[in-house]
N, C-alpha and C. Protein backbone atom coordinates (compact mmCIF):
# COMPACT_ATOMS: atom_id res chain seq x y z
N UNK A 1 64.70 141.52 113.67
CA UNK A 1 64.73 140.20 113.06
C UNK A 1 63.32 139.70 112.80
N UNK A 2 62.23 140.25 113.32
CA UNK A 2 61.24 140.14 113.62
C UNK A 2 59.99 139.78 112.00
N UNK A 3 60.56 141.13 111.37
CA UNK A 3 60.15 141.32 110.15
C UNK A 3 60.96 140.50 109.12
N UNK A 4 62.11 140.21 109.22
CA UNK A 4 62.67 138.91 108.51
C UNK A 4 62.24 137.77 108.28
N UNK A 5 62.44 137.16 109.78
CA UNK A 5 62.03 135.90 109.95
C UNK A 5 60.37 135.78 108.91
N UNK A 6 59.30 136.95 109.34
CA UNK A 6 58.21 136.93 108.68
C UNK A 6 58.35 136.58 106.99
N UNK A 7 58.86 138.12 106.68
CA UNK A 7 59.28 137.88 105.00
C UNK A 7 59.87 136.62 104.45
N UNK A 8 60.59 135.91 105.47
CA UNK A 8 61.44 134.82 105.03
C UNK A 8 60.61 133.46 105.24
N UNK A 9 59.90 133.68 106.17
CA UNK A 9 58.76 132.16 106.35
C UNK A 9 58.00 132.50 105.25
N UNK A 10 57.16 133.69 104.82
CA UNK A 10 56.57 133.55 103.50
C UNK A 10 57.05 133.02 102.19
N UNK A 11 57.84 133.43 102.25
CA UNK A 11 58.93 133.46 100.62
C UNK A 11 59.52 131.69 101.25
N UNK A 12 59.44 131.52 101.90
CA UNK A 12 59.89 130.07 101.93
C UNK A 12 59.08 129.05 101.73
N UNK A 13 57.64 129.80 101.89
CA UNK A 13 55.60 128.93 102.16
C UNK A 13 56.11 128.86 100.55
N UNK A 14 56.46 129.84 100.02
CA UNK A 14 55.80 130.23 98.51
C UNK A 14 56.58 129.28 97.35
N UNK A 15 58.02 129.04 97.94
CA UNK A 15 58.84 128.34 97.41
C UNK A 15 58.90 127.13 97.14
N UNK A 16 58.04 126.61 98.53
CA UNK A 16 57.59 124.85 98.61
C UNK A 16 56.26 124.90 97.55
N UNK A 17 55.48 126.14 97.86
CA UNK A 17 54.18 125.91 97.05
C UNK A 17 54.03 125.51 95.44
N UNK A 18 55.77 126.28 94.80
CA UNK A 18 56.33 126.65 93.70
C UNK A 18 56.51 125.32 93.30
N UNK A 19 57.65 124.77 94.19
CA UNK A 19 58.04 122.93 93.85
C UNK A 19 57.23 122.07 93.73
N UNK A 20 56.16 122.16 94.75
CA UNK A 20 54.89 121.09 94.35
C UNK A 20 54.27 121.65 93.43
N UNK A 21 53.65 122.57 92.98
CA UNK A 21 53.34 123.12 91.91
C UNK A 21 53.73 122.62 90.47
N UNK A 22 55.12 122.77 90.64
CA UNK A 22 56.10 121.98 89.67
C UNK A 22 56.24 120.85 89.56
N UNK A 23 56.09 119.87 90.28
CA UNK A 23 56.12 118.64 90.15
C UNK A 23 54.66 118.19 89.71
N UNK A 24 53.86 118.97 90.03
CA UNK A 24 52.29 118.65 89.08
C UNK A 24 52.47 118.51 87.82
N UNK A 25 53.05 120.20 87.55
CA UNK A 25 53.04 120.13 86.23
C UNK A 25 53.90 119.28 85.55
N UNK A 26 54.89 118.82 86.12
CA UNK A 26 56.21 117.87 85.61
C UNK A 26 55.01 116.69 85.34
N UNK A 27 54.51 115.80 86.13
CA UNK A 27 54.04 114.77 86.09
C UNK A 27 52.76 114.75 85.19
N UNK A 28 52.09 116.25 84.86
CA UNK A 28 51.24 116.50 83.78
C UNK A 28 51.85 116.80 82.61
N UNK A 29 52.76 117.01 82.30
CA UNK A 29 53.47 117.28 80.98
C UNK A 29 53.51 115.60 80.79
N UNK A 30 54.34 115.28 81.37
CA UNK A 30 54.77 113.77 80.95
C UNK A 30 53.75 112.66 80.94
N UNK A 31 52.59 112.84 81.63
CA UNK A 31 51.94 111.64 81.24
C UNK A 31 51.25 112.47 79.72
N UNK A 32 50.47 113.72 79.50
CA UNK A 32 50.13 113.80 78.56
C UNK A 32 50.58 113.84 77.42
N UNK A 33 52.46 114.03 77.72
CA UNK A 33 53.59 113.61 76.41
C UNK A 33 53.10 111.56 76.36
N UNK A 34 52.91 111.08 77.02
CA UNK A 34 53.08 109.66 77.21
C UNK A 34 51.73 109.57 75.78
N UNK A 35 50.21 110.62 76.44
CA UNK A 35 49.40 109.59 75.87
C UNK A 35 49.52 110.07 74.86
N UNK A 36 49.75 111.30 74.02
CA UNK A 36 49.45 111.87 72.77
C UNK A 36 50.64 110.90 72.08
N UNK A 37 51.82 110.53 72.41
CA UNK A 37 52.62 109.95 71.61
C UNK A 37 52.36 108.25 71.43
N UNK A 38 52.13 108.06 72.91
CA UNK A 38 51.54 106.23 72.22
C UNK A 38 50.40 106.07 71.82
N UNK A 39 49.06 106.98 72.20
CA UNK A 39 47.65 107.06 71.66
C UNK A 39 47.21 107.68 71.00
N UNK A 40 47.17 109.06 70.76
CA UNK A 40 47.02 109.45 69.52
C UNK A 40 48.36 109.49 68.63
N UNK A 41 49.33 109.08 68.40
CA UNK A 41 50.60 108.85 67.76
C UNK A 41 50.93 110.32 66.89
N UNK A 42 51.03 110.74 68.14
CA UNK A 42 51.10 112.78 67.60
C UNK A 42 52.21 113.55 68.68
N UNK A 43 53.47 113.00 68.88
CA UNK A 43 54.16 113.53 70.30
C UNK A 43 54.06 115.32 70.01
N UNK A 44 53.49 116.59 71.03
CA UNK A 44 53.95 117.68 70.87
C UNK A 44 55.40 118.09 71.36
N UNK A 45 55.89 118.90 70.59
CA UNK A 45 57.31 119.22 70.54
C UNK A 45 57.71 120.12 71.52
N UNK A 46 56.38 120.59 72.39
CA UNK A 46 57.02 121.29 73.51
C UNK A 46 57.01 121.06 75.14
N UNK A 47 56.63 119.61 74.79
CA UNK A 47 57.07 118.76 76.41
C UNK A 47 57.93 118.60 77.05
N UNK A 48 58.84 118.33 75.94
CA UNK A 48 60.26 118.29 76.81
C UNK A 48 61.05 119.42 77.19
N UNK A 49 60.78 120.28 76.33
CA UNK A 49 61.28 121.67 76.84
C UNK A 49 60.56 122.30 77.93
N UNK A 50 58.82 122.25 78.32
CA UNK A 50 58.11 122.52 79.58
C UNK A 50 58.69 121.49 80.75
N UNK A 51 59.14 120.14 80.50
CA UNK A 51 59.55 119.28 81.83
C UNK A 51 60.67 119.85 82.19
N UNK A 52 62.13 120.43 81.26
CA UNK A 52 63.17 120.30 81.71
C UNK A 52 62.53 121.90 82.29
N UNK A 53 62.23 122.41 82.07
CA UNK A 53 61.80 123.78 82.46
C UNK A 53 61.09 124.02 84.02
N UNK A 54 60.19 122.86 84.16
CA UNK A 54 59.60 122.56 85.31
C UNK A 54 60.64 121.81 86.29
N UNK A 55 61.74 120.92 85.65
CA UNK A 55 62.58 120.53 86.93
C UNK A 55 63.39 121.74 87.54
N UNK A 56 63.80 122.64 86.47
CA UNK A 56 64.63 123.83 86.77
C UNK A 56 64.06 124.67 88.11
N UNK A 57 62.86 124.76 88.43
CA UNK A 57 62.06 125.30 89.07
C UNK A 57 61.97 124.92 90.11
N UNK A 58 61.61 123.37 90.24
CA UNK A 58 60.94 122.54 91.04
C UNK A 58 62.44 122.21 91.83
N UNK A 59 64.07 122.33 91.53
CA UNK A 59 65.15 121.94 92.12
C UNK A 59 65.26 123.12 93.03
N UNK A 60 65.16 124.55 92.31
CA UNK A 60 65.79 125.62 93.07
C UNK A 60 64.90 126.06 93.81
N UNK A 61 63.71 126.09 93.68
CA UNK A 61 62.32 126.32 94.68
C UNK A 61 62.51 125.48 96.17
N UNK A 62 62.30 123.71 95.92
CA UNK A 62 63.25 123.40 96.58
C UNK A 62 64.06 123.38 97.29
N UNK A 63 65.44 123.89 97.02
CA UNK A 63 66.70 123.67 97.13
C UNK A 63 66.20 125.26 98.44
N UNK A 64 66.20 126.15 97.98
CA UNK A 64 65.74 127.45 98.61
C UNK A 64 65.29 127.39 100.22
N UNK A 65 63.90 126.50 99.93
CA UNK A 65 63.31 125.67 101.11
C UNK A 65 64.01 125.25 101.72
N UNK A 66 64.75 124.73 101.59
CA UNK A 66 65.39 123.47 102.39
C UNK A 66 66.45 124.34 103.23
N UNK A 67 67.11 124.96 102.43
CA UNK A 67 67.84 126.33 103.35
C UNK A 67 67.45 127.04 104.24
N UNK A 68 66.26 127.32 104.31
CA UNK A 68 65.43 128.19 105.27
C UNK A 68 65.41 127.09 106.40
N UNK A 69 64.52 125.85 106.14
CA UNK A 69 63.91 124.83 107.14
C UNK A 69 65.18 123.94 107.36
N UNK A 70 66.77 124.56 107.69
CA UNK A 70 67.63 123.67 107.30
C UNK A 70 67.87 122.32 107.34
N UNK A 71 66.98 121.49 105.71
CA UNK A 71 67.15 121.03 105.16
C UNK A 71 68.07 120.29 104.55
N UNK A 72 69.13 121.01 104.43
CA UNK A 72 70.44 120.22 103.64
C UNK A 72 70.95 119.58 103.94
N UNK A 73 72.02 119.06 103.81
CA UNK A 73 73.24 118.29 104.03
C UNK A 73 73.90 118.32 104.97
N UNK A 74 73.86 117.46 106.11
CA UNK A 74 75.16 118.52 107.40
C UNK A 74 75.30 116.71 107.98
N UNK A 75 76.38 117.01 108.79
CA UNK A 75 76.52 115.74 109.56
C UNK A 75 76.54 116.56 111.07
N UNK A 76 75.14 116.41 111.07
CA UNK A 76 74.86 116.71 112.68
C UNK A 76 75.42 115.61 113.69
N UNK A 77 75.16 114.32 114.08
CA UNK A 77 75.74 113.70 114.30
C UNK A 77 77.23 113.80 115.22
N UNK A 78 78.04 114.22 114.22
CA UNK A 78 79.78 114.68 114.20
C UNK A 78 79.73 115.68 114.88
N UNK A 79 79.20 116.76 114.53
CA UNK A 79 79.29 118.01 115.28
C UNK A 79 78.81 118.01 116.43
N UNK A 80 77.93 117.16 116.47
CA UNK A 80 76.87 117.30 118.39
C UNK A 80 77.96 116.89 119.07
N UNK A 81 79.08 115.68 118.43
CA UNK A 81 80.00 115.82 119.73
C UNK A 81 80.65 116.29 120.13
N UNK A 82 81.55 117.61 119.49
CA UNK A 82 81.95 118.81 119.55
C UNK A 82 81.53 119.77 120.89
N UNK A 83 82.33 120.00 121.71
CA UNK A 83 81.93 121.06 122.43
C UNK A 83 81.27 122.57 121.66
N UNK A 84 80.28 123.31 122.60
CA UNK A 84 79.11 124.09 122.23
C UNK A 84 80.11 125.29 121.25
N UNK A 85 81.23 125.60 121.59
CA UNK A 85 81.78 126.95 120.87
C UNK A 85 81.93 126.22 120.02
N UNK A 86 82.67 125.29 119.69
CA UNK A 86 83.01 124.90 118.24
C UNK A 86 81.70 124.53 117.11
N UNK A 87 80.58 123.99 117.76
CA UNK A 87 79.35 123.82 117.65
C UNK A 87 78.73 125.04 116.97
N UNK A 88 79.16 126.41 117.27
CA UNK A 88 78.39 127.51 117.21
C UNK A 88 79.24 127.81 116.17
N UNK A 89 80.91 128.15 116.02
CA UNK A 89 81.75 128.68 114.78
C UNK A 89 81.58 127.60 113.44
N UNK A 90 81.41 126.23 113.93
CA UNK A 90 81.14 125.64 112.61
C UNK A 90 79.88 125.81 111.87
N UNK A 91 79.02 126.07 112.32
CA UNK A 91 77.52 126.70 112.12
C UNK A 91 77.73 127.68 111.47
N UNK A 92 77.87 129.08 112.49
CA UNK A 92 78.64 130.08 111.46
C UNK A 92 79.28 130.25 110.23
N UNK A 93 80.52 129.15 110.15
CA UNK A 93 80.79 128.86 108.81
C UNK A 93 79.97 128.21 107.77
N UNK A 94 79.11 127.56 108.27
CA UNK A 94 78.11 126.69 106.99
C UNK A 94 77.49 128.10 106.99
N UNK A 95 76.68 128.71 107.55
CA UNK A 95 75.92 129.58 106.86
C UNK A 95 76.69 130.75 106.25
N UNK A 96 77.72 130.88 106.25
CA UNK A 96 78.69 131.97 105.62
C UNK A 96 78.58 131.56 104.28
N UNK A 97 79.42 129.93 104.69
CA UNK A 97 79.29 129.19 103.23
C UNK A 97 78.51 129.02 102.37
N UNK A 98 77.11 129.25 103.21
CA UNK A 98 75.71 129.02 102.23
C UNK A 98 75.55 130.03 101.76
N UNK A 99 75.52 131.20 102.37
CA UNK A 99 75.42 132.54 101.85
C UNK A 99 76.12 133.04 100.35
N UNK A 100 77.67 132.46 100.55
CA UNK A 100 78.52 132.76 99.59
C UNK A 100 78.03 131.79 98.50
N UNK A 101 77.39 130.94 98.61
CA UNK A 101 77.27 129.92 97.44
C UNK A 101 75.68 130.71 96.99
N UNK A 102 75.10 131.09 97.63
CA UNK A 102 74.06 131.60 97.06
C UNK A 102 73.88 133.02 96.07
N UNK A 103 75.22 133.63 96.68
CA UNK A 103 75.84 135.12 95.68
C UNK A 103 76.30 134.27 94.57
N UNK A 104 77.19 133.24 94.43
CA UNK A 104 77.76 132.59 93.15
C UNK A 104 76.54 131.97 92.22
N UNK A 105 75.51 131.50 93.15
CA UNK A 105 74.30 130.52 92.28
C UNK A 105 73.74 132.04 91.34
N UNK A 106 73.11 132.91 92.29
CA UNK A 106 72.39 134.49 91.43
C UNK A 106 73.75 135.03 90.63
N UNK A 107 74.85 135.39 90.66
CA UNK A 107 75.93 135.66 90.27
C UNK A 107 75.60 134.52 88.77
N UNK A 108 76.41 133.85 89.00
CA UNK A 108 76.49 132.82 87.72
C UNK A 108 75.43 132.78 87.00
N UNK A 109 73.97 132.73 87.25
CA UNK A 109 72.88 132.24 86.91
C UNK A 109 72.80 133.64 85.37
N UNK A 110 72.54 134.92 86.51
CA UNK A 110 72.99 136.40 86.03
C UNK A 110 73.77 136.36 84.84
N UNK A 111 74.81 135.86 84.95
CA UNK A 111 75.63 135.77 84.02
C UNK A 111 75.47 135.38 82.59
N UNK A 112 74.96 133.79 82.91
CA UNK A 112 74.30 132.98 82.24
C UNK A 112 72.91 133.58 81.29
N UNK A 113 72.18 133.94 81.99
CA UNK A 113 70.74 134.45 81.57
C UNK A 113 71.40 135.84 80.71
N UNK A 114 71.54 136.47 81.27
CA UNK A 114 72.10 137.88 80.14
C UNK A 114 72.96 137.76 79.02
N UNK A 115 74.05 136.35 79.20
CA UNK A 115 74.65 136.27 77.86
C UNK A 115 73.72 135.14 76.52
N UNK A 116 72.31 134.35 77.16
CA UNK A 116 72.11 134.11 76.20
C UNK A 116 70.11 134.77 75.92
N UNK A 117 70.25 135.70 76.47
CA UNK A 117 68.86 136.43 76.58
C UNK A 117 68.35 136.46 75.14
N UNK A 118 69.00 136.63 74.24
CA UNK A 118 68.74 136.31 72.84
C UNK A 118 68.24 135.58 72.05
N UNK A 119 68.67 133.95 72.56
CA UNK A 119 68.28 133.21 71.56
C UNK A 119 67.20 132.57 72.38
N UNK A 120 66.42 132.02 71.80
CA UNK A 120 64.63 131.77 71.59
C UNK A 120 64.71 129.86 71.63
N UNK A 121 64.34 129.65 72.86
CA UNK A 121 63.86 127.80 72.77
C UNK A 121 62.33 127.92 71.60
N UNK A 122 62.91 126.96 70.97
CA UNK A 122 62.39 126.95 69.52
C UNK A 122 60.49 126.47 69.90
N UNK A 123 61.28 125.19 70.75
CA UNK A 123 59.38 125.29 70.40
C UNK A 123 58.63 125.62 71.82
N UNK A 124 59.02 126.31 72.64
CA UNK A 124 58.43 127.45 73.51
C UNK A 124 58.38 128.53 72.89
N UNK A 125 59.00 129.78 72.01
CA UNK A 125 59.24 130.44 71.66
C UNK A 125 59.51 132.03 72.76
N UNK A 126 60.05 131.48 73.88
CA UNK A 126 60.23 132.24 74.83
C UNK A 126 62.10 132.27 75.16
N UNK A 127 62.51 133.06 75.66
CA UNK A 127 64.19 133.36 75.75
C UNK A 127 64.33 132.22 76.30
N UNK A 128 66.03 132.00 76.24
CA UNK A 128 66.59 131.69 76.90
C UNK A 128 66.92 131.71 78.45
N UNK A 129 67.05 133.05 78.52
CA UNK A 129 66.92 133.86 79.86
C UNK A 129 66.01 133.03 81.14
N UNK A 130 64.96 132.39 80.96
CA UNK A 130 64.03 132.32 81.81
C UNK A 130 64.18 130.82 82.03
N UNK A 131 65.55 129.96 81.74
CA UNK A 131 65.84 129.08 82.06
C UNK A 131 66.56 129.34 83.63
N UNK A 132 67.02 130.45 83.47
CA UNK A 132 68.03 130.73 84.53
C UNK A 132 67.87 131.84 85.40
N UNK A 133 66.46 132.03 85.26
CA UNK A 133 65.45 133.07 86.13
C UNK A 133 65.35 132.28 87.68
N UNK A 134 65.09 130.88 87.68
CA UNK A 134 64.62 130.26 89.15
C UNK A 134 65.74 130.20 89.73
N UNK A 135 67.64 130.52 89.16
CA UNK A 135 68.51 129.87 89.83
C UNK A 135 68.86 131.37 90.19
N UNK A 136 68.37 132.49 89.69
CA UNK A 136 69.14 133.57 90.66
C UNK A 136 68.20 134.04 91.58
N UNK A 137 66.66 133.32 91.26
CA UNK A 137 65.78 133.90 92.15
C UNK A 137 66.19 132.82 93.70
N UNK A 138 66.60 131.70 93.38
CA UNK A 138 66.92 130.45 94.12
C UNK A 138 68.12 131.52 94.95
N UNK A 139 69.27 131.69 94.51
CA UNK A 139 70.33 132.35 94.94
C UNK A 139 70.23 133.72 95.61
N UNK A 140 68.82 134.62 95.62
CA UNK A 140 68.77 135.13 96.43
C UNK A 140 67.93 135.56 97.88
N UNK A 141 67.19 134.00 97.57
CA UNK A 141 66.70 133.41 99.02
C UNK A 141 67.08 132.85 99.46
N UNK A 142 68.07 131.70 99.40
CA UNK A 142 69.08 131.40 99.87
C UNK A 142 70.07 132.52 100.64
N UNK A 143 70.78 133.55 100.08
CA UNK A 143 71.34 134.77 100.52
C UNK A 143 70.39 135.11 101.90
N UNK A 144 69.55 135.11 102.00
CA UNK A 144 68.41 135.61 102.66
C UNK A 144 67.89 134.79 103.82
N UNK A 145 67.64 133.64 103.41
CA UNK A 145 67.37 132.51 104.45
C UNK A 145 68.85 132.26 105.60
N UNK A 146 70.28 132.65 104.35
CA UNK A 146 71.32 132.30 105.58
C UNK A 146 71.51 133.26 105.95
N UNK A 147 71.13 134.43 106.04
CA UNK A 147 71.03 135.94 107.05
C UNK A 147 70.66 135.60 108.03
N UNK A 148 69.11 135.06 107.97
CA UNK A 148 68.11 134.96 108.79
C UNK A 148 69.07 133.76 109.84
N UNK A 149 69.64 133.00 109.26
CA UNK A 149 70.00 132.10 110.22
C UNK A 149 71.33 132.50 111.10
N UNK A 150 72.25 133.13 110.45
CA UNK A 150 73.21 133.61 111.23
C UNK A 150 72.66 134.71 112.24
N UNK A 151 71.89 135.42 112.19
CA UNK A 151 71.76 136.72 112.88
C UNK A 151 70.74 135.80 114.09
N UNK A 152 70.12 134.40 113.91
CA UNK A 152 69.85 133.99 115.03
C UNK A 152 70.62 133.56 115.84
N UNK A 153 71.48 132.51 114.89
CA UNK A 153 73.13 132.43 115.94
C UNK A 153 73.96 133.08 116.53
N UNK A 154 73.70 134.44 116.21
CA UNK A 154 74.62 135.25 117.10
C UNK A 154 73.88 136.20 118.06
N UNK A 155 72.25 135.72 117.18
CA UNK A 155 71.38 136.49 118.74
C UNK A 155 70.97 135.12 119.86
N UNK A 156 71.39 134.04 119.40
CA UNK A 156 71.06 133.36 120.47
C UNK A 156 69.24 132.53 120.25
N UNK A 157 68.50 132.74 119.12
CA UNK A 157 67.36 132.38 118.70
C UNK A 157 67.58 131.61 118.11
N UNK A 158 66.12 130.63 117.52
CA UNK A 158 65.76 129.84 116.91
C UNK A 158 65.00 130.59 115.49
N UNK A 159 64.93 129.98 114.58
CA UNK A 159 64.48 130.17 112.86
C UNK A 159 63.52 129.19 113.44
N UNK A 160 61.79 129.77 113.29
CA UNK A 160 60.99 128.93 113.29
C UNK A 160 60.78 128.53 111.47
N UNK A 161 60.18 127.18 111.61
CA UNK A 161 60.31 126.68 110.66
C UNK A 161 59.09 127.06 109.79
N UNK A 162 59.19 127.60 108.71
CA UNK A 162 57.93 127.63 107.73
C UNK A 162 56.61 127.23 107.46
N UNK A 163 56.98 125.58 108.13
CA UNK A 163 55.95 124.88 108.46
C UNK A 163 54.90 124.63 109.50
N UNK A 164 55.28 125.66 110.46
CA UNK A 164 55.15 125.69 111.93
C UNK A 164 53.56 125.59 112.27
């Protein structure tokens, strides 16, 4: 598990690095869409296609993270009052669940990206495809991060956190 946990704290450093990264550029696209269109009165036509491009990134980069450093959604709370076995099989099941949602996110994404690999965002002039590059790369660190977490739950360890 040793070499996991490693590979998986990296790829998780790299993922957060990815989202802030992205949110630079999000917030640099858009103010320099802001000034070229109210100050020099010249909007370029490929801002909005680099922002929605940069949120795509900046969600599943993200979203990825947050899986590893578990991040998400849970009502801890509810469950702490749960005696420890039930505590441990409902766990189990979220990360089953996460796992399986992360084969459907790369699955679907896959899907997606290969049926429209063809056609060309006009004023990027780059595929389609690479809209839906961050959601299967998203979907298979996710896959990966909930390995890492089940195989601690059933060894009895802790997932140090990325940030550590």
């Amino acid at each position: 598990m040793n070499w996991l946990t490693a590979l998986n704290s990296r790829l998780s450093r790299w993922a957060m690095y990815i989202a802030v990264a992205g949110l630079i550029g999000i917030v640099a696209v858009v103010v320099s869409s802001v000034f070229w269109r109210y100050i020099l009165n010249d909007s370029p036509i490929w801002s909005e296609q680099v922002a929605l491009l940069l949120v795509i990134i900046v969600a599943m980069a993200g979203a990825s993270a947050g899986v590893r450093d578990e991040g998400h959604i849970g009502l801890e709370s509810l469950i702490g009052l749960l005696p420890q076995k039930s505590q441990f099989w409902i766990g189990s099941l979220v990360g089953v669940l996460t796992a399986i949602f992360g084969v459907l996110l790369c699955w679907g994404a896959a899907h997606m990206g290969f049926a429209v690999k063809q056609n060309v965002i006009p004023t990027l002039h780059i595929s389609e495809f690479y809209r839906y590059l961050p959601c299967m790369i998203a979907g298979v660190l996710i896959v990966s991060f909930s390995i890492e977490h089940l195989i601690a739950m059933f060894t009895d360890k802790e997932v140090t956190p990325s940030w550590h």
